[in-house]
C-alpha atoms as a PDB file:
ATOM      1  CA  UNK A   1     -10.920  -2.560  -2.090  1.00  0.00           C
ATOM      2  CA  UNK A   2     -13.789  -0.405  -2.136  1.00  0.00           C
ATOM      3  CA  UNK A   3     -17.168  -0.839  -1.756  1.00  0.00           C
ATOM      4  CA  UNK A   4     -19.112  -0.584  -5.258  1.00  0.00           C
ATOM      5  CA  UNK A   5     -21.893   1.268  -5.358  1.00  0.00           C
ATOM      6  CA  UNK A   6     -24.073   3.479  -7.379  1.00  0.00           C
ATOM      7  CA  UNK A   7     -23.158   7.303  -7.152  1.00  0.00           C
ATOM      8  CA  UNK A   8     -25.683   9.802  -6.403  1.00  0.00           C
ATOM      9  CA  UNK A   9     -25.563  13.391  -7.014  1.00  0.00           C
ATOM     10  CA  UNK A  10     -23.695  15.391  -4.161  1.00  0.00           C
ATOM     11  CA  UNK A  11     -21.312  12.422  -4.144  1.00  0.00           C
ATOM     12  CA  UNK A  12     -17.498  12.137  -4.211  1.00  0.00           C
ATOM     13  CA  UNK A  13     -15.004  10.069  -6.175  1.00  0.00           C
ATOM     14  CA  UNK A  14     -13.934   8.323  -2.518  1.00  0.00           C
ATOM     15  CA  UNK A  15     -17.259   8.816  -0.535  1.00  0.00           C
ATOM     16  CA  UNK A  16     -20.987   9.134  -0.454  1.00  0.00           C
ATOM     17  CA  UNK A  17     -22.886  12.176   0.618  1.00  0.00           C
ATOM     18  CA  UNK A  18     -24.693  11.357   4.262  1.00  0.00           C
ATOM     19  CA  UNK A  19     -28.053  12.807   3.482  1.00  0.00           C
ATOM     20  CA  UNK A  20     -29.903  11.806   7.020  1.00  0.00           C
ATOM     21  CA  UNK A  21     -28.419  13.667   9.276  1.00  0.00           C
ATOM     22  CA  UNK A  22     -29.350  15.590  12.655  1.00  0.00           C
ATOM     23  CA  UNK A  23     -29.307  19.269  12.751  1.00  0.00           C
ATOM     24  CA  UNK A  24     -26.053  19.909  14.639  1.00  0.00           C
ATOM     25  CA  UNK A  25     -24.310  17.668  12.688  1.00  0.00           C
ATOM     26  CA  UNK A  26     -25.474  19.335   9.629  1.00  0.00           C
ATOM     27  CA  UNK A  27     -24.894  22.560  11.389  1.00  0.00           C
ATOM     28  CA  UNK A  28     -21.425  22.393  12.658  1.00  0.00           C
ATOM     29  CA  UNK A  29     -19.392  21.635   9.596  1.00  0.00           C
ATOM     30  CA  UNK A  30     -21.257  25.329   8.064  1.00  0.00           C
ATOM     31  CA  UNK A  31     -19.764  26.477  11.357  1.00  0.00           C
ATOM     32  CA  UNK A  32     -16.631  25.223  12.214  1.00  0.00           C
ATOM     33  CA  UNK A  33     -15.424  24.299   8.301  1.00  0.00           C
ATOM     34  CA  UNK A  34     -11.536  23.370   8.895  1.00  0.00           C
ATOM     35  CA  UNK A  35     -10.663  19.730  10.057  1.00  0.00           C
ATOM     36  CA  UNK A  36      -7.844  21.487  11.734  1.00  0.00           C
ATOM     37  CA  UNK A  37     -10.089  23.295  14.130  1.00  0.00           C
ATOM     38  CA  UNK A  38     -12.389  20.541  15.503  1.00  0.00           C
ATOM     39  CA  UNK A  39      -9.588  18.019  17.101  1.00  0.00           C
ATOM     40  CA  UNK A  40     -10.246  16.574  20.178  1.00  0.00           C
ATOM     41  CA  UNK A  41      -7.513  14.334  21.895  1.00  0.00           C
ATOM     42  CA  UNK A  42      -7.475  10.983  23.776  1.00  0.00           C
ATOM     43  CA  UNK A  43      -5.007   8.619  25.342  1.00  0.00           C
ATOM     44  CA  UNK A  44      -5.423   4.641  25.615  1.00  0.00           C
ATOM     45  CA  UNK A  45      -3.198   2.456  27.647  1.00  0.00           C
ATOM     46  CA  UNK A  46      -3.112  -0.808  25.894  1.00  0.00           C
ATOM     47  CA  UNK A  47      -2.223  -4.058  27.878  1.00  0.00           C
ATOM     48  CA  UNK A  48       0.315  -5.751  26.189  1.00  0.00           C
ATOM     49  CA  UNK A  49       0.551  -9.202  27.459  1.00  0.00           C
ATOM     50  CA  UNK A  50      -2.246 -10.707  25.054  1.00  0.00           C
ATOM     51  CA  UNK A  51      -0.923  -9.326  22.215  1.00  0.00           C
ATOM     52  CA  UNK A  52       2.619 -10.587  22.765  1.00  0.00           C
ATOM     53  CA  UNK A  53       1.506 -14.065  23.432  1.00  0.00           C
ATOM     54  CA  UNK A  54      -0.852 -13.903  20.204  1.00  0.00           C
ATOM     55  CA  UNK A  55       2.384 -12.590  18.360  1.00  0.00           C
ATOM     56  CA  UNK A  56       4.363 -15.176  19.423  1.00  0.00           C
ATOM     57  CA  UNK A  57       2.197 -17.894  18.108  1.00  0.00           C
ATOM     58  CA  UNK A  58       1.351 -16.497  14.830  1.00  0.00           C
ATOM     59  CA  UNK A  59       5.566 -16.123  14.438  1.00  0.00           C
ATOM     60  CA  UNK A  60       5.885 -19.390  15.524  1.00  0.00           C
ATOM     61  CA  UNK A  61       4.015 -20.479  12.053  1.00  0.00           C
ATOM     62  CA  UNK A  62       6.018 -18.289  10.033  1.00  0.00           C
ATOM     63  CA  UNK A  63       9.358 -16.733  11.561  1.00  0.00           C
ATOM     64  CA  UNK A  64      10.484 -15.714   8.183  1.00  0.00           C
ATOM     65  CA  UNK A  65       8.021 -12.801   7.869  1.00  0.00           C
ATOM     66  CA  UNK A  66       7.005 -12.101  11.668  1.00  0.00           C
ATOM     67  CA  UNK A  67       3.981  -9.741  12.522  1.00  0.00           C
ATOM     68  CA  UNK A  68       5.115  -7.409  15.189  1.00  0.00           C
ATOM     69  CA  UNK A  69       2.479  -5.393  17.531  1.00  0.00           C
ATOM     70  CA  UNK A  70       2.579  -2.573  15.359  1.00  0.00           C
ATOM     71  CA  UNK A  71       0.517  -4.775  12.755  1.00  0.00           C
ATOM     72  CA  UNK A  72      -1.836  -6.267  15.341  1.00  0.00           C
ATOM     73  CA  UNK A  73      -2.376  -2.185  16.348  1.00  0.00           C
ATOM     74  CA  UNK A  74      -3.072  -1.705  12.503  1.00  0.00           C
ATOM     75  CA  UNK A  75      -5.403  -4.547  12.110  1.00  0.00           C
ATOM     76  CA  UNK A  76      -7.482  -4.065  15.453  1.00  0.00           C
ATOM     77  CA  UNK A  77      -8.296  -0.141  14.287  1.00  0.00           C
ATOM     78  CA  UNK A  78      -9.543  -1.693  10.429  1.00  0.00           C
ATOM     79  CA  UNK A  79     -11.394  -3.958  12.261  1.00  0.00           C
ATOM     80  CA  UNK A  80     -13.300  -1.492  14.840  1.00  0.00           C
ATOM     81  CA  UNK A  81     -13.766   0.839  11.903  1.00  0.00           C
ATOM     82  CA  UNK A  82     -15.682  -2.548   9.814  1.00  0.00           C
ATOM     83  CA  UNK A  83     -17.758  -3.000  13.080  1.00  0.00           C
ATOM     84  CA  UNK A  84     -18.433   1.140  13.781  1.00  0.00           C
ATOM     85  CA  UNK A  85     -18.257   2.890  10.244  1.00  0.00           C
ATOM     86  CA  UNK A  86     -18.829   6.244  11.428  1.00  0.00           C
ATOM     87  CA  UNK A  87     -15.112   6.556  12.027  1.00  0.00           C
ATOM     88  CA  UNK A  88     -14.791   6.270   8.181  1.00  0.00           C
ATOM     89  CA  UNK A  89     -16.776   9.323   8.193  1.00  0.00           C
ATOM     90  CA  UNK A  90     -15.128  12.572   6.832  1.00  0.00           C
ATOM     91  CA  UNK A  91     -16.128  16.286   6.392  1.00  0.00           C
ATOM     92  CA  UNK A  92     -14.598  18.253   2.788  1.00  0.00           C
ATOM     93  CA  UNK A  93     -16.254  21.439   2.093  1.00  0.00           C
ATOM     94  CA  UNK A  94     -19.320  21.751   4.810  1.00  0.00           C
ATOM     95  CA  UNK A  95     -20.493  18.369   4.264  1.00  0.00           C
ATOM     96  CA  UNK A  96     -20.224  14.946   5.712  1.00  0.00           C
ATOM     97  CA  UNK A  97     -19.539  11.899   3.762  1.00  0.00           C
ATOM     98  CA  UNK A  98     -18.914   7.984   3.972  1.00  0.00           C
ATOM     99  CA  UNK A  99     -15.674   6.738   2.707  1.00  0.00           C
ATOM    100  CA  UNK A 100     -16.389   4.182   0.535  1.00  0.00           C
ATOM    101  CA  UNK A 101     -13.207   2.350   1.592  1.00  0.00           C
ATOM    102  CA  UNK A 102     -11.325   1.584   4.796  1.00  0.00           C
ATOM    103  CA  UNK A 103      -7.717   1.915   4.815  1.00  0.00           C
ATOM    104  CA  UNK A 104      -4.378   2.866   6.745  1.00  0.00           C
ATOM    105  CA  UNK A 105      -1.542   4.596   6.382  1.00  0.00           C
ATOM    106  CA  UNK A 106       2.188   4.852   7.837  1.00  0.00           C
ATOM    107  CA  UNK A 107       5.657   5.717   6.845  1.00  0.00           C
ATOM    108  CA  UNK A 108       8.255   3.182   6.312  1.00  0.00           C
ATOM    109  CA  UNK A 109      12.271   4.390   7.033  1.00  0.00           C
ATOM    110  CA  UNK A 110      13.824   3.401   4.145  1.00  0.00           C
ATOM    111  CA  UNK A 111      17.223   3.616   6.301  1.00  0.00           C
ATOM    112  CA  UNK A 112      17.424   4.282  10.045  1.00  0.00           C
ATOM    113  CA  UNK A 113      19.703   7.506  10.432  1.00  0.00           C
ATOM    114  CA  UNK A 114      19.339  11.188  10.464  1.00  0.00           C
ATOM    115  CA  UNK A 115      18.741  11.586   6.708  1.00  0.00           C
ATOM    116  CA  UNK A 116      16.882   8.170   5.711  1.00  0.00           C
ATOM    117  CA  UNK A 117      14.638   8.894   3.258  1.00  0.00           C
ATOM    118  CA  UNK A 118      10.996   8.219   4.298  1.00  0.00           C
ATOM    119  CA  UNK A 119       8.002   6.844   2.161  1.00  0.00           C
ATOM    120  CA  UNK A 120       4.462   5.899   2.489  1.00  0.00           C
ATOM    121  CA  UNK A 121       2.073   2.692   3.016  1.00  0.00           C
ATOM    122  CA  UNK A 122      -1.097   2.124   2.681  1.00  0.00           C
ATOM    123  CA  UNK A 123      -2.925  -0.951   3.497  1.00  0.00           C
ATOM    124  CA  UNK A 124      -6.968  -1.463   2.615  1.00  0.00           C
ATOM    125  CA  UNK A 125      -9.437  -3.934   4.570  1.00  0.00           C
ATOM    126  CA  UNK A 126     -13.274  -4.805   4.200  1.00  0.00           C
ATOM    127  CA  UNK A 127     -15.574  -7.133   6.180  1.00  0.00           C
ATOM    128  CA  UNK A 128     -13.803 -10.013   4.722  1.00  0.00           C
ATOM    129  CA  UNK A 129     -10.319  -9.360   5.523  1.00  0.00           C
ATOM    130  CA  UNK A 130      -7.851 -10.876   8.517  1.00  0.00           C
ATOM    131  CA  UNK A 131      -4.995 -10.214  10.092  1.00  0.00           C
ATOM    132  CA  UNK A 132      -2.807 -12.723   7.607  1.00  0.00           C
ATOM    133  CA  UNK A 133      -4.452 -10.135   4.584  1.00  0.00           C
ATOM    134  CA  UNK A 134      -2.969  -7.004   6.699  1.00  0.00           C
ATOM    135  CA  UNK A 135       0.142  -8.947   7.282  1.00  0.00           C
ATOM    136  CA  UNK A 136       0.928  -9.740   3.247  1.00  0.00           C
ATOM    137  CA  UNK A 137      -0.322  -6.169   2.400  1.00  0.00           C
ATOM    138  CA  UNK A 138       1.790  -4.123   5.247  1.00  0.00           C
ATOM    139  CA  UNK A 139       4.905  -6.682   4.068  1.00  0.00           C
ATOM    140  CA  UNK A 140       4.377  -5.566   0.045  1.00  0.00           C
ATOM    141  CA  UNK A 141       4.247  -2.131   1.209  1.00  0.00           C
ATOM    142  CA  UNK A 142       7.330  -2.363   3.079  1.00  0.00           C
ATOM    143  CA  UNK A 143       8.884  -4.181  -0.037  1.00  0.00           C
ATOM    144  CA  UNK A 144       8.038  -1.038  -2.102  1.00  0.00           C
ATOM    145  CA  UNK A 145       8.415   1.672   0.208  1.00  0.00           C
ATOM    146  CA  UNK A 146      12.389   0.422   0.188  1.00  0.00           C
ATOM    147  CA  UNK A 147      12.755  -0.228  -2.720  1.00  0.00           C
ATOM    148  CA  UNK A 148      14.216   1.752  -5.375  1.00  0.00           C
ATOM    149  CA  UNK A 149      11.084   2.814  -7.285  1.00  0.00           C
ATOM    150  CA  UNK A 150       9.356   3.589  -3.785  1.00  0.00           C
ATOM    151  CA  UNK A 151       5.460   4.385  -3.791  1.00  0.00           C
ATOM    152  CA  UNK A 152       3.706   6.353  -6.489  1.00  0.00           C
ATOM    153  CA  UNK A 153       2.852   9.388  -3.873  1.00  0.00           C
ATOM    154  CA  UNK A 154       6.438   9.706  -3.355  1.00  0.00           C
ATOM    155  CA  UNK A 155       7.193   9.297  -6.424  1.00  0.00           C
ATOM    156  CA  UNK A 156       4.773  12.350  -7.382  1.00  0.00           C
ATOM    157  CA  UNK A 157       6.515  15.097  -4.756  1.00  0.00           C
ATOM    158  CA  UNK A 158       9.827  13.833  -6.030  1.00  0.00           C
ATOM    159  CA  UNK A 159       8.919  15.423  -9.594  1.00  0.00           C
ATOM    160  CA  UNK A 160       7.087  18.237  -8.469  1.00  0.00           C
ATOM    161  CA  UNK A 161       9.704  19.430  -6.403  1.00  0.00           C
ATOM    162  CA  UNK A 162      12.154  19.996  -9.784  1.00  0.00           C
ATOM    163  CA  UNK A 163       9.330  21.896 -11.139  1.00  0.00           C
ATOM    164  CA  UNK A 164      10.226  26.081 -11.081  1.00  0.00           C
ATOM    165  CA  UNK A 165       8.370  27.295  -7.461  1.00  0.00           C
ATOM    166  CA  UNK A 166       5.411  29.553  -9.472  1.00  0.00           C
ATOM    167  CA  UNK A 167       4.565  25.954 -11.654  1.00  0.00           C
ATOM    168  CA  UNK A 168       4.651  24.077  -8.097  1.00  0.00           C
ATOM    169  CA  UNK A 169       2.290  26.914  -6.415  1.00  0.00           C
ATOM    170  CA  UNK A 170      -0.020  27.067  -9.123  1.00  0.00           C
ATOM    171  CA  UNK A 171      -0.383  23.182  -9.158  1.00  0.00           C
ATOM    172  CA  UNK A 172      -0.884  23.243  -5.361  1.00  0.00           C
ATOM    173  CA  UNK A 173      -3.399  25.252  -5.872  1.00  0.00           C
ATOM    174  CA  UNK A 174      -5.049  23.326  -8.145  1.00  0.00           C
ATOM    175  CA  UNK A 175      -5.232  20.241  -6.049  1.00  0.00           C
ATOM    176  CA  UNK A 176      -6.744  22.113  -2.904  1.00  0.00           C
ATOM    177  CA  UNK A 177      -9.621  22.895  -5.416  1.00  0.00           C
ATOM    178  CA  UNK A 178      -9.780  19.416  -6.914  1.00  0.00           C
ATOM    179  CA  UNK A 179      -9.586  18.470  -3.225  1.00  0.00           C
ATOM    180  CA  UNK A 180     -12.379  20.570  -1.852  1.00  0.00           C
ATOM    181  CA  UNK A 181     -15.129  19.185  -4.570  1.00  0.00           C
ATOM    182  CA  UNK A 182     -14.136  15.528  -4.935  1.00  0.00           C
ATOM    183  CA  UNK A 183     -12.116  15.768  -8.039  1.00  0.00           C
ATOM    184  CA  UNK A 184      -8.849  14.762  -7.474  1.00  0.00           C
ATOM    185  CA  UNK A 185      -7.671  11.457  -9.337  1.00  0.00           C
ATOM    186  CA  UNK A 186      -8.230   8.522  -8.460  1.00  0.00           C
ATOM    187  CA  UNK A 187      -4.510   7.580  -8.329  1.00  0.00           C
ATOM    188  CA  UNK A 188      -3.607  10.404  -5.672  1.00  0.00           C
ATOM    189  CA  UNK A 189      -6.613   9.006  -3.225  1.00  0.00           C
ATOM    190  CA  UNK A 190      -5.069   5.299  -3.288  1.00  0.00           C
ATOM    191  CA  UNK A 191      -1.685   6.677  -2.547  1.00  0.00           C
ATOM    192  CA  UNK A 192      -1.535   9.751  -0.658  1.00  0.00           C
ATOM    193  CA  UNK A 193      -1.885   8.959   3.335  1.00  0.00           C
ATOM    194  CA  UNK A 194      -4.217  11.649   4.150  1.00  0.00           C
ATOM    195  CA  UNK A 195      -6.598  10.040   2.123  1.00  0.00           C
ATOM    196  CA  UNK A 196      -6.763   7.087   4.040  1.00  0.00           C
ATOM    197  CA  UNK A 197      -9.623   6.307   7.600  1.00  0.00           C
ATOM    198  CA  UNK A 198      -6.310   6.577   9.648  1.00  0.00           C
ATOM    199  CA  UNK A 199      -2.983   7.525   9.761  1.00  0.00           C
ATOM    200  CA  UNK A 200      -0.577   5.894  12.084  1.00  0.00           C
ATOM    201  CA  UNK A 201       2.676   6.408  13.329  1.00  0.00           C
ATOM    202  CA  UNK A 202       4.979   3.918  15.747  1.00  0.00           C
ATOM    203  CA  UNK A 203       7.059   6.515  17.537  1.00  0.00           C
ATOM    204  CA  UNK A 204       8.167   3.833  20.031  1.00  0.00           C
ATOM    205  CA  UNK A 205      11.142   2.059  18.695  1.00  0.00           C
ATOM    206  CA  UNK A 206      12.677   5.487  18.795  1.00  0.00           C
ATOM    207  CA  UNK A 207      12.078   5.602  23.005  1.00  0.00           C
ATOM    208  CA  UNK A 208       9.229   8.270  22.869  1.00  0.00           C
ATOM    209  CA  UNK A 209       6.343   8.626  24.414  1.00  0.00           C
ATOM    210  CA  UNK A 210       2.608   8.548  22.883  1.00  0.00           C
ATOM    211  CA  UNK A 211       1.688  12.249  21.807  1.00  0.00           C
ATOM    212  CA  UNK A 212      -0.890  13.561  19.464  1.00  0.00           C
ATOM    213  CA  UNK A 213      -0.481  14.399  15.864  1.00  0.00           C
ATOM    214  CA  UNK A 214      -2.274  17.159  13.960  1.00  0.00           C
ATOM    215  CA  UNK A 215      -4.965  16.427  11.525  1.00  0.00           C
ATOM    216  CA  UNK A 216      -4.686  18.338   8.057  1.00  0.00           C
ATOM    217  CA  UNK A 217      -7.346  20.203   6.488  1.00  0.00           C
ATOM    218  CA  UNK A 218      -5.804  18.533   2.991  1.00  0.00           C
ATOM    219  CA  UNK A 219      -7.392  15.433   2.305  1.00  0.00           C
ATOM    220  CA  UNK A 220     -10.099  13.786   4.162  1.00  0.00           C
ATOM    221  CA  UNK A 221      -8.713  11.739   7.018  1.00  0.00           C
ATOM    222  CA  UNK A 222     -10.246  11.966  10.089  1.00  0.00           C
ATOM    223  CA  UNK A 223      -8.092  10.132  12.823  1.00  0.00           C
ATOM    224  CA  UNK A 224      -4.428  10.498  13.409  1.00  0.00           C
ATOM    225  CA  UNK A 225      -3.055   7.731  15.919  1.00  0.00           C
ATOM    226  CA  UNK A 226       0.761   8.143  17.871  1.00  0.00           C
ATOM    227  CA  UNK A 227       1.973   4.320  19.439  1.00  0.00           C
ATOM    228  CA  UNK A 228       4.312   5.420  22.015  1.00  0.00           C
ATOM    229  CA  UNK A 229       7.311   2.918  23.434  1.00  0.00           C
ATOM    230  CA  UNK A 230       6.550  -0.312  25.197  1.00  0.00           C
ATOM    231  CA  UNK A 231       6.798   0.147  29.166  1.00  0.00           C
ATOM    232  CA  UNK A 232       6.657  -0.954  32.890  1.00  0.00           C
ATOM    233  CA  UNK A 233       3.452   0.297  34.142  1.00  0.00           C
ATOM    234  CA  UNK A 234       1.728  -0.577  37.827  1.00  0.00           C
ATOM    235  CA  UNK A 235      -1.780  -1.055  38.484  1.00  0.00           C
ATOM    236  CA  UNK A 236      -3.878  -1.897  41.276  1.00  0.00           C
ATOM    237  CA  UNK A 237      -5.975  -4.472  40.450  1.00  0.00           C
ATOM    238  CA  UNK A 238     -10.120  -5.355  41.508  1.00  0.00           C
ATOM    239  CA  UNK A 239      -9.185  -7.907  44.403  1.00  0.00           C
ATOM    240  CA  UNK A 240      -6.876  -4.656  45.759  1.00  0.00           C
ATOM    241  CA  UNK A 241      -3.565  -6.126  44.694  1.00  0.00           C
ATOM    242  CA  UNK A 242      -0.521  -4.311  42.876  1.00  0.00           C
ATOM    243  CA  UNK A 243       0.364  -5.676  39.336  1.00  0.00           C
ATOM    244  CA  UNK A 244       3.447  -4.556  37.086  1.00  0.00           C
ATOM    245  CA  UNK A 245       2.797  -5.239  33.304  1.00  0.00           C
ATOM    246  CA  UNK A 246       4.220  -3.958  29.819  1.00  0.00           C
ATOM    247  CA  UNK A 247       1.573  -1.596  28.749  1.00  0.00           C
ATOM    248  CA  UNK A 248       1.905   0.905  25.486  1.00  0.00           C
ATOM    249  CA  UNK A 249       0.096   4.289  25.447  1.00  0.00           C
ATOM    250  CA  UNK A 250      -1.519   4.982  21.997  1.00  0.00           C
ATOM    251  CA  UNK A 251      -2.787   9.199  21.081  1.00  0.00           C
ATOM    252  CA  UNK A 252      -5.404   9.419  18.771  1.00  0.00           C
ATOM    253  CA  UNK A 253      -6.587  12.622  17.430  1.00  0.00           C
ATOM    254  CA  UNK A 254     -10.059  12.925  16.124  1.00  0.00           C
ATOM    255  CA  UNK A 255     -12.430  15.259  13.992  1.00  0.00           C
ATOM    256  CA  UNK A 256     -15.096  15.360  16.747  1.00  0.00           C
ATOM    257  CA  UNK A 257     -17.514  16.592  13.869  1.00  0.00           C
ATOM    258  CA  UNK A 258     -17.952  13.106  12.384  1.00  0.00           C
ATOM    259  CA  UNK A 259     -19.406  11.369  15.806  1.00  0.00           C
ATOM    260  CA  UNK A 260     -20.203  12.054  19.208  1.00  0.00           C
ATOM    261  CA  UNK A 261     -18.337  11.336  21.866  1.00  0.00           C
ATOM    262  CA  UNK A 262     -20.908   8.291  23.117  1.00  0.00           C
ATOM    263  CA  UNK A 263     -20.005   7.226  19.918  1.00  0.00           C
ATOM    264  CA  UNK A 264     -16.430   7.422  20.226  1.00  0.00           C
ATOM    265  CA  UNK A 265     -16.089   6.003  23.956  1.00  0.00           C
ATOM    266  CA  UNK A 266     -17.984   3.228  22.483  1.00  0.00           C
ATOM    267  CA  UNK A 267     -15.585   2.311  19.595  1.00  0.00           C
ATOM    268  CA  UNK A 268     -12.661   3.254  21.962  1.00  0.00           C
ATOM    269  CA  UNK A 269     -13.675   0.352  24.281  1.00  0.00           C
ATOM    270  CA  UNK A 270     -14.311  -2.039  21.274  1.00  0.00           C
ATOM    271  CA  UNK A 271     -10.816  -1.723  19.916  1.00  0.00           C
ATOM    272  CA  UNK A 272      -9.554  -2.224  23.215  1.00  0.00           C
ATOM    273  CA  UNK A 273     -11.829  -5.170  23.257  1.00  0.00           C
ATOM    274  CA  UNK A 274     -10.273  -6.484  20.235  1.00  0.00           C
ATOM    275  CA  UNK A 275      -6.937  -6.092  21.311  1.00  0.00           C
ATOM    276  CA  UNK A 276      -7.491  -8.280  24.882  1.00  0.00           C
ATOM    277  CA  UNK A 277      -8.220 -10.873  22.587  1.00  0.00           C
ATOM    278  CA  UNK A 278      -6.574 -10.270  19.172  1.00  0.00           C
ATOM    279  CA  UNK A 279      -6.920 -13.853  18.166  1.00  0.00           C
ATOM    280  CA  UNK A 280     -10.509 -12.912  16.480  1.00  0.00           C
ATOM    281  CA  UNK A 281      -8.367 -11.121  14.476  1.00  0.00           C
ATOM    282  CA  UNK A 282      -7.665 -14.115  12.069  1.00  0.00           C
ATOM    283  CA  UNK A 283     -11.532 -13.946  11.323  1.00  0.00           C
ATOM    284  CA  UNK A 284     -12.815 -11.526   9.184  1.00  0.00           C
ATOM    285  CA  UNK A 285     -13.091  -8.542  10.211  1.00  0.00           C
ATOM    286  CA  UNK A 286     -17.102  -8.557  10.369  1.00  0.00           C
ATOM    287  CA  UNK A 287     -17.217 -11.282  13.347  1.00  0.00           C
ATOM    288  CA  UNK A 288     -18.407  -9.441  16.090  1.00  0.00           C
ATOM    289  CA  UNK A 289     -16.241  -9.552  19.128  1.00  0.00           C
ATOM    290  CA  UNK A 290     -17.041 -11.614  21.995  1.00  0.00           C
ATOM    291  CA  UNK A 291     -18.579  -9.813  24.904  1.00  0.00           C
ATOM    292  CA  UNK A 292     -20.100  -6.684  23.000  1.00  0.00           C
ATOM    293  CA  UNK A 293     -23.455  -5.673  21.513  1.00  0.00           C
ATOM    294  CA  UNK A 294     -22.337  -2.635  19.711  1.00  0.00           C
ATOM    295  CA  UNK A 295     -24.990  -1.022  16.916  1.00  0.00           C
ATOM    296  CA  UNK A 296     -23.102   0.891  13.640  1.00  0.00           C
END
């Protein structure tokens, strides 16, 4: 689902060379070159009520194939990345590009004890797309991911780990210099997760608590997102009164070299935006939200 467009020297296979650029953006990637060593942390708490209600009439149309909040969570983040593309921005070898798609990634459990095997989704979205898109996509994905043929970058590790060790090194190898200049095939980049704008993962069925996941200097993503379990949480409101409400707490990890953090408080508050009223969701994706003004 990406965006076609003519390619310009300095350009990638899955993103476009940002030539206009302020100094200390410019700067800092010559600076501080691994993705690894630029994460900055931050915590939402996301009110929960809205998004149950919305989930409840969406199932009510289909109960057969019912969107859970993990999909709504999904959805809202493709959407605020539509609306504030700098999040799709990444950083591969001292300079900063535009990913010239949007997508998502998670795991799927194939089987729900200690040694389930687990495989990957990825789901794509562009201005046009809603949350019924996300929905059919993230319910394919599940279809493969358990299935016995399972995804193609599974697939891939499955064979290269029969290879003998020196053939797997030297491969390796290959691929982090394929990586570094833009060269690695297209089929790896539509497949692999840390390829995608964002990687999330729904730690809360299992009863934890939101953390923060590590970004990887392999690939080009740029946000890593933990959902953490659904909980009791009291707040006191404007008028001075207690409330009690179901509330999830969401870690997001970010390479603070693509945007500044104006920029990110900005998105932050749009997503949250999105998800007080997630019913915009079944417009595409490029309707602005209700109540903001926000400039890309």
């Amino acid at each position: 689902m990406a965006k076609k467009q003519k390619k310009r020297w300095g350009d990638r296979r899955d993103g476009a060379l940002i030539r206009k650029i302020d100094s200390m953006h410019f700067i800092t990637p010559l600076i501080h070159p691994n993705r690894c060593d630029n994460e900055v942390f931050n915590t939402e708490r996301i009110e929960m009520e809205p998004i149950m209600a919305y989930i409840n009439r969406k199932n009510a149309g289909h109960p057969e194939t019912m969107i859970t909040y993990f999909h709504v969570f999904i959805a809202a983040f493709l959407k605020t990345i539509v609306l504030r593309p700098q999040l799709n921005r990444f950083i591969v070898n001292h300079r900063v590009y535009q990913r010239n798609y949007i997508s998502a990634s998670f795991t799927v459990k194939k089987e729900f004890r200690d040694d389930g095997d687990e495989s990957l989704a990825i789901v794509f979205a562009d201005e046009t797309t809603t949350m019924d898109n996300i929905h059919a996509q993230i319910q394919e994905q599940i279809r493969i991911a358990r299935s016995k043929e399972g995804d193609p970058s599974t697939q891939g590790m499955d064979k290269i780990m029969k290879l003998p060790r020196f053939i797997s090194t030297a491969m390796a190898a290959i691929c982090r210099y394929l990586d570094r200049h833009g060269k690695v095939p297209k089929s790896l980049i539509e497949s692999d997760p840390f390829y995608s704008s964002i990687v999330l993962s729904n730690i809360g069925p299992m009863g934890l608590e939101s953390g923060y996941h590590h970004l990887t200097n392999w690939g080009t993503c740029s946000i890593f997102s933990l959902i953490g379990r659904k909980k009791k949480t009291a707040s006191i409101q404007r008028d001075g009164t207690a409330k009690i409400s179901e509330t999830v707490d969401m870690g997001f990890t970010l390479d603070e070299r693509i945007a500044d953090g104006y920029y990110y408080a900005k998105s932050m508050r749009l997503f949250k935006r999105i998800l007080a009223h997630p019913e915009i969701l079944d417009e595409p994706f490029s309707t602005p939200v209700p109540g903001t003004i926000f400039k890309n």
